[in-house]
Structure formats: structure tokens, C-alpha cells
C-alpha atoms as a PDB file:
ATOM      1  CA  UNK A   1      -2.743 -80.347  90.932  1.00  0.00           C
ATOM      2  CA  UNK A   2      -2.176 -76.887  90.384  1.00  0.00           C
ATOM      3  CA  UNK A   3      -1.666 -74.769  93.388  1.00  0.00           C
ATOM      4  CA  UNK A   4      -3.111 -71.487  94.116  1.00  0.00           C
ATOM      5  CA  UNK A   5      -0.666 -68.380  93.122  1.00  0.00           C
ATOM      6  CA  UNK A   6      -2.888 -66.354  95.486  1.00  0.00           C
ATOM      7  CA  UNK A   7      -2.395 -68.534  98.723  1.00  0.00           C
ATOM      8  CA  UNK A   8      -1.538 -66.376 102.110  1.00  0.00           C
ATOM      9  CA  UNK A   9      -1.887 -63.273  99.629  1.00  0.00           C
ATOM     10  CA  UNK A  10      -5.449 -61.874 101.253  1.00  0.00           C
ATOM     11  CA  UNK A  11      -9.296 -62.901  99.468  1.00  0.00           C
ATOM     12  CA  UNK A  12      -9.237 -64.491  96.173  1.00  0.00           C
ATOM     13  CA  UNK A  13     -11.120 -61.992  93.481  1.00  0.00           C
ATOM     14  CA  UNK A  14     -12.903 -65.244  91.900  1.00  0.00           C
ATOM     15  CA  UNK A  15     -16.479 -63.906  91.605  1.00  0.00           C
ATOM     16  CA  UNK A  16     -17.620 -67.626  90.169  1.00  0.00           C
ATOM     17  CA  UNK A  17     -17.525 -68.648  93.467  1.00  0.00           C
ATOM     18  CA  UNK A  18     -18.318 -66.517  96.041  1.00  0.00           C
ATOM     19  CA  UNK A  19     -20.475 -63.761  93.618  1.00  0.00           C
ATOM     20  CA  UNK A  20     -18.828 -61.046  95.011  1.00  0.00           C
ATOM     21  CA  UNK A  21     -16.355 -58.589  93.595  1.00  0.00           C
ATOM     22  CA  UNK A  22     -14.080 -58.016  96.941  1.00  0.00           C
ATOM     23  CA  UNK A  23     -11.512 -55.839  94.736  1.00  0.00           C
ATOM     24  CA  UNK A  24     -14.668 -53.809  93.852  1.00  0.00           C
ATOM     25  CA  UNK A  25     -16.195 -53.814  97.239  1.00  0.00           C
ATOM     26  CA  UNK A  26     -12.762 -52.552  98.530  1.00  0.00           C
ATOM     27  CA  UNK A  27     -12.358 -49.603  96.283  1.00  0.00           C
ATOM     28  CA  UNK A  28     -16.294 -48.618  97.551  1.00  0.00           C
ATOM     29  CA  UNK A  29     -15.684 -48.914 100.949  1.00  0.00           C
ATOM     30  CA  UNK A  30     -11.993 -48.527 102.274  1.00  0.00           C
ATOM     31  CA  UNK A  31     -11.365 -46.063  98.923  1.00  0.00           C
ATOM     32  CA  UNK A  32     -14.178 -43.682 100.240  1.00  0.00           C
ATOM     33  CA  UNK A  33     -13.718 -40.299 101.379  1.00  0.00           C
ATOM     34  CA  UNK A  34     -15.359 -41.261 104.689  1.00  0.00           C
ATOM     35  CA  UNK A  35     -13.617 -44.263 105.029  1.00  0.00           C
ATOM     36  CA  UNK A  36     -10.130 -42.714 104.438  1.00  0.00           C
ATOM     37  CA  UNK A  37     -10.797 -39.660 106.955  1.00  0.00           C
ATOM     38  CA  UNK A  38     -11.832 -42.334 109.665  1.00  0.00           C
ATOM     39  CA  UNK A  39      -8.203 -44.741 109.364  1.00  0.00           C
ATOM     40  CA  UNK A  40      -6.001 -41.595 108.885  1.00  0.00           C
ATOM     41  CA  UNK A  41      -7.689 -40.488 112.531  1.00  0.00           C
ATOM     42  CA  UNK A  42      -7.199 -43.458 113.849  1.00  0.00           C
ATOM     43  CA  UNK A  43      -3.655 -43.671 112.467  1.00  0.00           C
ATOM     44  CA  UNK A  44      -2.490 -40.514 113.793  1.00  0.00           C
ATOM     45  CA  UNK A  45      -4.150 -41.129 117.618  1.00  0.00           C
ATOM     46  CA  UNK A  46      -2.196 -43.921 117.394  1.00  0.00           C
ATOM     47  CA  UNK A  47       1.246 -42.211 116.449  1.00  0.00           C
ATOM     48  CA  UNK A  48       0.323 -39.494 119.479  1.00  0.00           C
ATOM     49  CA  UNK A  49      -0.045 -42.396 121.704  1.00  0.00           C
ATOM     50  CA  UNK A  50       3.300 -43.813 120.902  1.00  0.00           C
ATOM     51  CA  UNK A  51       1.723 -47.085 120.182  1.00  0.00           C
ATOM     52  CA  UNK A  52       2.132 -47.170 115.948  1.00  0.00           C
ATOM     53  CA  UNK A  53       4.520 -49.858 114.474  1.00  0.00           C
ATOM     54  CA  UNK A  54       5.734 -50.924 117.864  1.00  0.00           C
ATOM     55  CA  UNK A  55       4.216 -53.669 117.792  1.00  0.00           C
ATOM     56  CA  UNK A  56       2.868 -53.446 120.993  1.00  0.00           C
ATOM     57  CA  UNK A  57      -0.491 -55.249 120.624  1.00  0.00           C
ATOM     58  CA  UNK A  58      -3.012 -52.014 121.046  1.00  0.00           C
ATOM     59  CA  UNK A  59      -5.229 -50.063 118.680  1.00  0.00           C
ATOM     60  CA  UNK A  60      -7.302 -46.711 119.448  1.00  0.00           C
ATOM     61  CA  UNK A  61     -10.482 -47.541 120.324  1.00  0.00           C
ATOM     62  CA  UNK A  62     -13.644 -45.645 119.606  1.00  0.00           C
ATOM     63  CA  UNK A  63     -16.227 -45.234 122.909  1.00  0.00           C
ATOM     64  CA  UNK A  64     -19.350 -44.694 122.548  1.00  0.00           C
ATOM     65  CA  UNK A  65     -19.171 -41.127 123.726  1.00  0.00           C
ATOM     66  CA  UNK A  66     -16.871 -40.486 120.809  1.00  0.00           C
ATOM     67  CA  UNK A  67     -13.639 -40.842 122.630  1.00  0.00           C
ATOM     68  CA  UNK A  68     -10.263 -42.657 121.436  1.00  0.00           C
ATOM     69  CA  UNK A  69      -8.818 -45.097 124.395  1.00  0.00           C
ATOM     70  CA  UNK A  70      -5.725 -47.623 123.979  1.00  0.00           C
ATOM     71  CA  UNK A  71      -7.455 -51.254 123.478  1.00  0.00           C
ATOM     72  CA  UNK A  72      -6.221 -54.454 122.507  1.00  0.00           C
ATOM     73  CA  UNK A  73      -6.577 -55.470 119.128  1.00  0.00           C
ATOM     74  CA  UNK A  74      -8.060 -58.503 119.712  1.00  0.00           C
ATOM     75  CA  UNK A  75     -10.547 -57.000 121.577  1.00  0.00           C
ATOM     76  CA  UNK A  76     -11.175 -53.862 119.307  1.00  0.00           C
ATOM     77  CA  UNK A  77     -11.221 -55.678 116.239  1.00  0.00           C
ATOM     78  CA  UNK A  78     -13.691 -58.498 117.404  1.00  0.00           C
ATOM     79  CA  UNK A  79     -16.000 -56.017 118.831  1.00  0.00           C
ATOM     80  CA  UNK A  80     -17.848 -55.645 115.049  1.00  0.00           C
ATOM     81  CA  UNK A  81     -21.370 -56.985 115.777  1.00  0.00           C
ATOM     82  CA  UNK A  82     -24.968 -56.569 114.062  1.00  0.00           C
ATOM     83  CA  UNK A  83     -24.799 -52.725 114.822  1.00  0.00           C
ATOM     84  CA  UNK A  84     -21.224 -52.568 113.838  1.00  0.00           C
ATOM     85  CA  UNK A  85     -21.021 -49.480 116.652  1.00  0.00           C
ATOM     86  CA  UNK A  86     -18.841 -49.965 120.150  1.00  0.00           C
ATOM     87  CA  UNK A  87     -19.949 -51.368 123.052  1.00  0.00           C
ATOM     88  CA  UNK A  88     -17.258 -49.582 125.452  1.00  0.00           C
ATOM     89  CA  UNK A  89     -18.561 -47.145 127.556  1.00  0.00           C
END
């Protein structure tokens, strides 16, 4: 049995399967303008905070009021419900 070349490398792209085109659906979404503006703030809150690369555990977090606080990953990244919006005050 053949094993998969792709294995621990992200999504397959097999569209037979699934009947989605992820490399397509990637280039929409994280290749978009809006998209792109969104990480790079994200990024560079991150950088001011001292808390890029360092492995640290936290992400900037996005309150409802619009403001960026130190979270944990775990919790930050989980957080993506129905309404896709944050739940922190």
C-alpha cells in the first residue's frame, strides 16, 4: 500500500473526495486584501507586545470593543463559533 506523500504536510487538495478546492479557497480568503491587512495587524501587535516567535503560548486577541489584549492561543483560536466574532468583553 502506497503511502500518502502529503501526510503531516497540511489538507490534501483531492477535490474527489471532499468537493472542495482548499488551495482555491485559500488564495480567496487568506490571499485577500482584507484578509492580509487583518494578520499583518495582528502580527505587528504581537511584535509590540514582545510576544512574536517566543514561543510563549499567547496571541493578540480581538475584544469586542475593538481592542487587542494578550490571550492564549488555545483560547483565542477556539473561540471561532456560528458568528465567528469574539466573545471577550
Amino acid at each position: 500500500m502506497a503511502r500518502n506523500t502529503l501526510a503531516g504536510k497540511g489538507k490534501s487538495n483531492n477535490t474527489e473526495k471532499t468537493g472542495r478546492d482548499y488551495k482555491k479557497e485559500y488564495k480567496e480568503f487568506q490571499g485577500s486584501d482584507k484578509q492580509k491587512k487583518y494578520r499583518s495587524e495582528l502580527n505587528k501587535a504581537n511584535r509590540d507586545a514582545g510576544s512574536y516567535g517566543n514561543k510563549d503560548g499567547k496571541d493578540m486577541s480581538h475584544t469586542k470593543s475593538g481592542k487587542l489584549v494578550k490571550e492564549s492561543q488555545k483560547m483565542n483560536r477556539a473561540r471561532n463559533g456560528q458568528n465567528k466574532c469574539s466573545t471577550k468583553k
